[in-house]
PDB file of N, CA and C in Angstrom:
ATOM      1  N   UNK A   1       3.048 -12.084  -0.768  1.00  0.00           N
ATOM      2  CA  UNK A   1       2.901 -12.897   0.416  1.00  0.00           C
ATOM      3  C   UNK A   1       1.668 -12.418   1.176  1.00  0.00           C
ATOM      4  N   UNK A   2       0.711 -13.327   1.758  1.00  0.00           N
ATOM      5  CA  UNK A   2      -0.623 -13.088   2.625  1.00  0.00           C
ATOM      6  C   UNK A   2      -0.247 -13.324   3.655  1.00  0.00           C
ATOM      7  N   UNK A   3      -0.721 -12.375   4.666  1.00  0.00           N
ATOM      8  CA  UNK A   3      -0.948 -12.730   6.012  1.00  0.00           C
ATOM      9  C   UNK A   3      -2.360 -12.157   6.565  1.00  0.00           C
ATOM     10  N   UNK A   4      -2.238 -12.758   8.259  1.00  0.00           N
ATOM     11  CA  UNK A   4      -2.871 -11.836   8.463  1.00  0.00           C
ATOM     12  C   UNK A   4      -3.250 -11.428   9.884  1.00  0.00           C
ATOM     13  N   UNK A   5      -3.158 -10.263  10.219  1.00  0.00           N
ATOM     14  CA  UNK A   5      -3.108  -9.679  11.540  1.00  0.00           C
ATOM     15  C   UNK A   5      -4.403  -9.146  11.989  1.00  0.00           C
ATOM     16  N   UNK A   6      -4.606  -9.614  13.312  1.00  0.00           N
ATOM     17  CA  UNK A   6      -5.755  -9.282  13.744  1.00  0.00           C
ATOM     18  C   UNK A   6      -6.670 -10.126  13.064  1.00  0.00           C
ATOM     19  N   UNK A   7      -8.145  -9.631  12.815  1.00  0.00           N
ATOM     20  CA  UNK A   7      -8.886 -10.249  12.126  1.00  0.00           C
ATOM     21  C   UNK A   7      -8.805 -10.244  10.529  1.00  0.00           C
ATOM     22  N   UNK A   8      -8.388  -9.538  10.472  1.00  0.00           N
ATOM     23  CA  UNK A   8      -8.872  -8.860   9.292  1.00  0.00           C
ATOM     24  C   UNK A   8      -7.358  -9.565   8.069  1.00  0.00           C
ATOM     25  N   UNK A   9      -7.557 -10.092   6.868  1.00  0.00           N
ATOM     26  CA  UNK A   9      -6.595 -10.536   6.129  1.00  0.00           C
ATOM     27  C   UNK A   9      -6.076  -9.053   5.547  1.00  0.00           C
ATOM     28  N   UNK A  10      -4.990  -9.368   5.067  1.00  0.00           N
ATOM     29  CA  UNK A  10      -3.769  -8.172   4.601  1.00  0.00           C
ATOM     30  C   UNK A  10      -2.585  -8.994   3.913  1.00  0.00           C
ATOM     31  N   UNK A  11      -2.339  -7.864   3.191  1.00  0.00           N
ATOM     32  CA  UNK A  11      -1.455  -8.676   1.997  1.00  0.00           C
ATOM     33  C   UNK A  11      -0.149  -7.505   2.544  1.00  0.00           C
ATOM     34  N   UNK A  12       0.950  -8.613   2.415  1.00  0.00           N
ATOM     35  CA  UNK A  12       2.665  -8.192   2.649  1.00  0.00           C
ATOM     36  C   UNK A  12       2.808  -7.782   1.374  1.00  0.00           C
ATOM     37  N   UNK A  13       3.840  -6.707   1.478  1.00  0.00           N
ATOM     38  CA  UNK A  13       5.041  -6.576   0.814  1.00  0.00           C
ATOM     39  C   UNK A  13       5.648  -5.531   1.206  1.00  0.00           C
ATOM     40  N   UNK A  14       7.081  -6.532   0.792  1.00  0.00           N
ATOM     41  CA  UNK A  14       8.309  -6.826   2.000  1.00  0.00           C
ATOM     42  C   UNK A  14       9.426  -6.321   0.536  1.00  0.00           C
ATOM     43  N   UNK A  15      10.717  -5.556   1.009  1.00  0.00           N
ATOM     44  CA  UNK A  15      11.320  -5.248   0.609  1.00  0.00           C
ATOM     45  C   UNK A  15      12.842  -6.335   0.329  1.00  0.00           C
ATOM     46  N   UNK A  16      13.554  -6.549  -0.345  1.00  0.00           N
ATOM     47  CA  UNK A  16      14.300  -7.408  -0.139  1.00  0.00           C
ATOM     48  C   UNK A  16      16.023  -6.548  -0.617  1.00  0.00           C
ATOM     49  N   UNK A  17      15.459  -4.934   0.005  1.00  0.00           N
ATOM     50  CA  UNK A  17      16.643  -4.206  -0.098  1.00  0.00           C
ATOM     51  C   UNK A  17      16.805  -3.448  -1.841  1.00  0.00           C
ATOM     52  N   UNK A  18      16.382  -3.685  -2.810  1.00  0.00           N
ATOM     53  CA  UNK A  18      16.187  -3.147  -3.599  1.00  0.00           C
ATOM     54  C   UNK A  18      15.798  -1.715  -3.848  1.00  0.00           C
ATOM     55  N   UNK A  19      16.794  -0.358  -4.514  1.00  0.00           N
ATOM     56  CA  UNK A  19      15.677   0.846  -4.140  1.00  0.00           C
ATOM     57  C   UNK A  19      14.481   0.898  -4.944  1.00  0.00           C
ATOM     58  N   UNK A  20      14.080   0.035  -5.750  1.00  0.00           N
ATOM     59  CA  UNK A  20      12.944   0.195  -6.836  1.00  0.00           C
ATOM     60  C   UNK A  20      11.737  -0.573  -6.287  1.00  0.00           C
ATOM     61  N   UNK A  21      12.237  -1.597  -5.399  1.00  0.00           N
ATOM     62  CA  UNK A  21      11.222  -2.038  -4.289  1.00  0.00           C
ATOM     63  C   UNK A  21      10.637  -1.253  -3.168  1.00  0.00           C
ATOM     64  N   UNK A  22      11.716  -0.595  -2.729  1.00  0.00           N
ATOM     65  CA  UNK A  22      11.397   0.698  -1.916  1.00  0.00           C
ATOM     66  C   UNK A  22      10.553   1.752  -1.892  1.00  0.00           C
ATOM     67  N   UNK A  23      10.726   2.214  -3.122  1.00  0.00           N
ATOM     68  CA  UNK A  23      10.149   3.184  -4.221  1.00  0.00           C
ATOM     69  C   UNK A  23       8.841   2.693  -3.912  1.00  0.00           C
ATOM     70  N   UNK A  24       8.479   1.596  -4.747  1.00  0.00           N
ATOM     71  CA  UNK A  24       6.863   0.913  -5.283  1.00  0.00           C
ATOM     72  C   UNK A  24       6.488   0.772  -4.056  1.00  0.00           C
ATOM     73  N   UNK A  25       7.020   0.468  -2.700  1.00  0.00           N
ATOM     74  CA  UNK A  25       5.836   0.388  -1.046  1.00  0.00           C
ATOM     75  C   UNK A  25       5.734   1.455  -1.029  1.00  0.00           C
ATOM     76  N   UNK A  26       6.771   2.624  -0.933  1.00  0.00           N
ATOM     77  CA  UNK A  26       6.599   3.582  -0.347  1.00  0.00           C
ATOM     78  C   UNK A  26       5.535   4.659  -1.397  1.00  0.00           C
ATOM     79  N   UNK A  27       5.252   4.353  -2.768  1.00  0.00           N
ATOM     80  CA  UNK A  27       4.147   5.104  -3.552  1.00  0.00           C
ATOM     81  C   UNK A  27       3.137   4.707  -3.338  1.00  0.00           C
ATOM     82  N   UNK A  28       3.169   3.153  -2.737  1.00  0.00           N
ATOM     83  CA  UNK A  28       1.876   2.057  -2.711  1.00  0.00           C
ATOM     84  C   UNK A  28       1.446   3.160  -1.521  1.00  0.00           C
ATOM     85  N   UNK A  29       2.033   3.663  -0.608  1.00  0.00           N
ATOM     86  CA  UNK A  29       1.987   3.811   0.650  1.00  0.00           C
ATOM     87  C   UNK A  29       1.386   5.288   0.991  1.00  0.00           C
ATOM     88  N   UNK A  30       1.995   6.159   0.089  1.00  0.00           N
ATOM     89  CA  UNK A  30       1.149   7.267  -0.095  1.00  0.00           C
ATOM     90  C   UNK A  30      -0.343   7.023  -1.159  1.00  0.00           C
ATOM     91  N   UNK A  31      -0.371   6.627  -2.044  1.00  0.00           N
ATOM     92  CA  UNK A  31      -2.096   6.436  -2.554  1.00  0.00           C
ATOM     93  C   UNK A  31      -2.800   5.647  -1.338  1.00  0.00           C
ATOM     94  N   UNK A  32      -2.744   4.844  -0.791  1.00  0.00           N
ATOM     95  CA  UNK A  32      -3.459   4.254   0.437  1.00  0.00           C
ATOM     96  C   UNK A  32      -3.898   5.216   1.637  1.00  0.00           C
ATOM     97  N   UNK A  33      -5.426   5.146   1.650  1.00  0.00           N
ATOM     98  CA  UNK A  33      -5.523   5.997   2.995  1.00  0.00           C
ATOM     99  C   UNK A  33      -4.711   5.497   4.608  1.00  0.00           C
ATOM    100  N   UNK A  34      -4.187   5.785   5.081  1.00  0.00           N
ATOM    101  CA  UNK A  34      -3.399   5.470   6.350  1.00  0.00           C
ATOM    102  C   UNK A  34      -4.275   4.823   7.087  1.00  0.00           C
ATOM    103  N   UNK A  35      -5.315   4.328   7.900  1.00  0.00           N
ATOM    104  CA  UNK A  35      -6.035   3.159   7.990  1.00  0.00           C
ATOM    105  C   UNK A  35      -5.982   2.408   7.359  1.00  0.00           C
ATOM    106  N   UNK A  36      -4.951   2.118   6.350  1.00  0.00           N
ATOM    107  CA  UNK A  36      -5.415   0.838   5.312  1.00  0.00           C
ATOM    108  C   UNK A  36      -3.997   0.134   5.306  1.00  0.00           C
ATOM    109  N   UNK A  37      -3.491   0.811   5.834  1.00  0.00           N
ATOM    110  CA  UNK A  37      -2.277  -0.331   6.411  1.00  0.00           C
ATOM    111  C   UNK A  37      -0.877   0.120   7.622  1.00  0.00           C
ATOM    112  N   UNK A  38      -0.022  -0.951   7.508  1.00  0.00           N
ATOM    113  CA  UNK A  38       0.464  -0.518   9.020  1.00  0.00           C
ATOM    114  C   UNK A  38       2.123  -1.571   8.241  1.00  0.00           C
ATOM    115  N   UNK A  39       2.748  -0.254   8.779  1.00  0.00           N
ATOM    116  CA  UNK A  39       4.514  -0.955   9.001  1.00  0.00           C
ATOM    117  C   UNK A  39       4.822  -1.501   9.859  1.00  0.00           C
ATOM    118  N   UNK A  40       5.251  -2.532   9.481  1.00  0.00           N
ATOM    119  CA  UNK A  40       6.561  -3.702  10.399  1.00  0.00           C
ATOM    120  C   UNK A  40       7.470  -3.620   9.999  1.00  0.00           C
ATOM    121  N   UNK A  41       8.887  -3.289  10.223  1.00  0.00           N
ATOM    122  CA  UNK A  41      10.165  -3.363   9.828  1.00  0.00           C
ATOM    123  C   UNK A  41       9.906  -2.805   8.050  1.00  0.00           C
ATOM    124  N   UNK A  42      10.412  -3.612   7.182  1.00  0.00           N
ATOM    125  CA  UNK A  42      10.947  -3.383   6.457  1.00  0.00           C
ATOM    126  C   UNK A  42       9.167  -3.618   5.283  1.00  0.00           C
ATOM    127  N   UNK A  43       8.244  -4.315   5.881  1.00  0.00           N
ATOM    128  CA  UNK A  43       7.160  -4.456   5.435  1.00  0.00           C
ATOM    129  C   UNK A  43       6.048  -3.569   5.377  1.00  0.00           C
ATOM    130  N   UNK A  44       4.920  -3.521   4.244  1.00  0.00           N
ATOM    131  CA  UNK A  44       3.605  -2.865   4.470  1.00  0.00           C
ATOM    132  C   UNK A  44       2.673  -3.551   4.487  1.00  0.00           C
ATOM    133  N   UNK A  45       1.815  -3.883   5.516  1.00  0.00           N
ATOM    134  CA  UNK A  45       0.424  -4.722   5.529  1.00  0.00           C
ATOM    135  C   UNK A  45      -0.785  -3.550   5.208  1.00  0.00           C
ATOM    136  N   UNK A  46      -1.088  -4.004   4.255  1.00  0.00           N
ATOM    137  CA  UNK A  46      -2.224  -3.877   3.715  1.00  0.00           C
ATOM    138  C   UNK A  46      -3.654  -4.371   3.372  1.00  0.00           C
ATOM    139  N   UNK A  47      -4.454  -3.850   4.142  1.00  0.00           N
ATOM    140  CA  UNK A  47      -6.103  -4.823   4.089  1.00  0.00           C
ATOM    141  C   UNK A  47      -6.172  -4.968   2.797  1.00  0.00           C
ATOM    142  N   UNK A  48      -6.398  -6.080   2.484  1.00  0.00           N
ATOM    143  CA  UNK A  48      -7.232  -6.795   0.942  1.00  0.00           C
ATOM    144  C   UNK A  48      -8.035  -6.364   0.568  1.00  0.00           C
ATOM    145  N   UNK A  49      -9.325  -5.243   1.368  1.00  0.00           N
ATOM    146  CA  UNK A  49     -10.031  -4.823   0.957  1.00  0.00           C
ATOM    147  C   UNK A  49      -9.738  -3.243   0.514  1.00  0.00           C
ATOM    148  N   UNK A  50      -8.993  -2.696   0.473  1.00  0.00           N
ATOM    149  CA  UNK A  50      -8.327  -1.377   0.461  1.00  0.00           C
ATOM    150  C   UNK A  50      -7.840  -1.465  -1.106  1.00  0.00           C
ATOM    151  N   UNK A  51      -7.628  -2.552  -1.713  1.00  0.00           N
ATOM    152  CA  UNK A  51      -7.545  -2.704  -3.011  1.00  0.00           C
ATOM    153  C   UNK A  51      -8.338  -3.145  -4.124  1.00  0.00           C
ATOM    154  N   UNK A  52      -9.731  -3.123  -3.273  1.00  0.00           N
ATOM    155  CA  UNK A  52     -11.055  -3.473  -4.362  1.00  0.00           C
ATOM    156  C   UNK A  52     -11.251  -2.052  -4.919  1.00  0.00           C
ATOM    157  N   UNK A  53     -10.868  -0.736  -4.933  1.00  0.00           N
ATOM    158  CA  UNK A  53     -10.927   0.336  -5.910  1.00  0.00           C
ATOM    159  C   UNK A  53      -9.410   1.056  -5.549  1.00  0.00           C
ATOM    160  N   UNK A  54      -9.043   0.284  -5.926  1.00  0.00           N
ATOM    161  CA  UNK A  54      -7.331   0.587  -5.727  1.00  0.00           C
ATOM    162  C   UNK A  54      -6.981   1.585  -7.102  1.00  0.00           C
ATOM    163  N   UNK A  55      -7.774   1.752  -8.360  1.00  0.00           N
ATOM    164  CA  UNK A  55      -7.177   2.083  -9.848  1.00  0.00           C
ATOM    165  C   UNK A  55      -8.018   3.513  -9.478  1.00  0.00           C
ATOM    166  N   UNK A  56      -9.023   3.849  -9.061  1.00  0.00           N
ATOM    167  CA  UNK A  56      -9.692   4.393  -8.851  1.00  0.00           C
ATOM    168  C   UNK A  56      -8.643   5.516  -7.651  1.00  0.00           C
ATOM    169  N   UNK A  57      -8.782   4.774  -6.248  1.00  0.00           N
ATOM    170  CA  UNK A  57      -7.376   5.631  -5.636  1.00  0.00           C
ATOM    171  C   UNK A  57      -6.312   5.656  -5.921  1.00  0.00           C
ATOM    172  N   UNK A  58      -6.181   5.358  -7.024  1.00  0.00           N
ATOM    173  CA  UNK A  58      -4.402   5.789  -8.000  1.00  0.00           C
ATOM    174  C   UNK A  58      -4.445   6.908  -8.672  1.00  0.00           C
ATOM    175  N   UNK A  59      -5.671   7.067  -9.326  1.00  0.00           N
ATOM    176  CA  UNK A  59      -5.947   7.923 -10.244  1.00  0.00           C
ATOM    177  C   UNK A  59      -6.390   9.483  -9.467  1.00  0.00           C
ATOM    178  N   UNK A  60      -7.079   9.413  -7.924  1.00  0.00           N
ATOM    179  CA  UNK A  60      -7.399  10.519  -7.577  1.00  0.00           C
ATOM    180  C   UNK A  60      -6.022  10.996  -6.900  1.00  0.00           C
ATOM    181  N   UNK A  61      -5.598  10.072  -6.006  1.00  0.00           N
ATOM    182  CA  UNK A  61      -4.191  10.409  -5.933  1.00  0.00           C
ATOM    183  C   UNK A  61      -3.399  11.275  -6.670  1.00  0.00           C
ATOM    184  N   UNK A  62      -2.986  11.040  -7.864  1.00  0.00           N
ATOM    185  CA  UNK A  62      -2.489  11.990  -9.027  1.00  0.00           C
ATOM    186  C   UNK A  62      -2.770  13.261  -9.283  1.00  0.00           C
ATOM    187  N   UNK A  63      -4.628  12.829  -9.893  1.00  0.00           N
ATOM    188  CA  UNK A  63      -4.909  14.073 -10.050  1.00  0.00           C
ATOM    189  C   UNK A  63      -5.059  15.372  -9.147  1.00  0.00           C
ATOM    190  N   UNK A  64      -5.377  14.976  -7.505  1.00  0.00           N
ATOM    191  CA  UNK A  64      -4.970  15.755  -6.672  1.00  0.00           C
ATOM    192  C   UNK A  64      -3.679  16.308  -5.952  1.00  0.00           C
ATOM    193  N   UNK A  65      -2.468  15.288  -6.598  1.00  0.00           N
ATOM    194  CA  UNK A  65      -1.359  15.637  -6.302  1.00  0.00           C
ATOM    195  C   UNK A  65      -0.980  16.545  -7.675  1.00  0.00           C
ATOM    196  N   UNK A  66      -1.147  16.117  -8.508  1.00  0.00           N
ATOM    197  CA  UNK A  66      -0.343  16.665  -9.773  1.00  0.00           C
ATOM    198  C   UNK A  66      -1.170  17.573 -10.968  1.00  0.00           C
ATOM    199  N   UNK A  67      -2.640  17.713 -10.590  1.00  0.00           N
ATOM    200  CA  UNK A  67      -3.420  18.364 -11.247  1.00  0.00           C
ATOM    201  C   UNK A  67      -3.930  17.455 -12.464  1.00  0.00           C
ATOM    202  N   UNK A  68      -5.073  17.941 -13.638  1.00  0.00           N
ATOM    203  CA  UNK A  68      -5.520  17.459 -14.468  1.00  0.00           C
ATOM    204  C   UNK A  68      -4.219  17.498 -15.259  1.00  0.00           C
TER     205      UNK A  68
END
C-alpha cells in the first residue's frame, strides 16, 4: 500500500496481526537507517527512496551485525 505523508511519498506496510508479518517490518525496520521511516500504530512508512539501494543496506546490515 502507498501513501504519503508530508511531502515526500512512502510506502506502508501494515501488519494484519500475523507474527511472520511482524517479524519482516520489524527486520525491514532494523536494516533501514531511522530517518527513513516512522511508526503509526501497527504500520511502517517508509520513503521510496530509502529503497533505491535497499540490497546493498541488507547486505551491510548483516555483515556488520553477523560478521563475514
Amino acid at each position: 500500500m502507498q501513501g504519503s505523508v508530508g511531502n515526500e511519498p512512502k510506502i506502508r506496510f501494515e501488519s494484519q496481526g500475523g507474527w511472520l508479518e511482524k517479524a519482516g517490518i520489524v527486520g525491514l525496520a532494523r536494516i533501514l537507517e531511522k530517518d527513513c521511516y516512522s511508526i503509526e500504530g501497527n504500520s511502517l512508512l517508509v520513503k521510496m527512496e530509502a529503497l533505491n539501494n535497499f540490497t546493498q543496506n541488507y547486505f551491510k546490515f548483516f555483515i556488520n551485525e553477523y560478521g563475514r
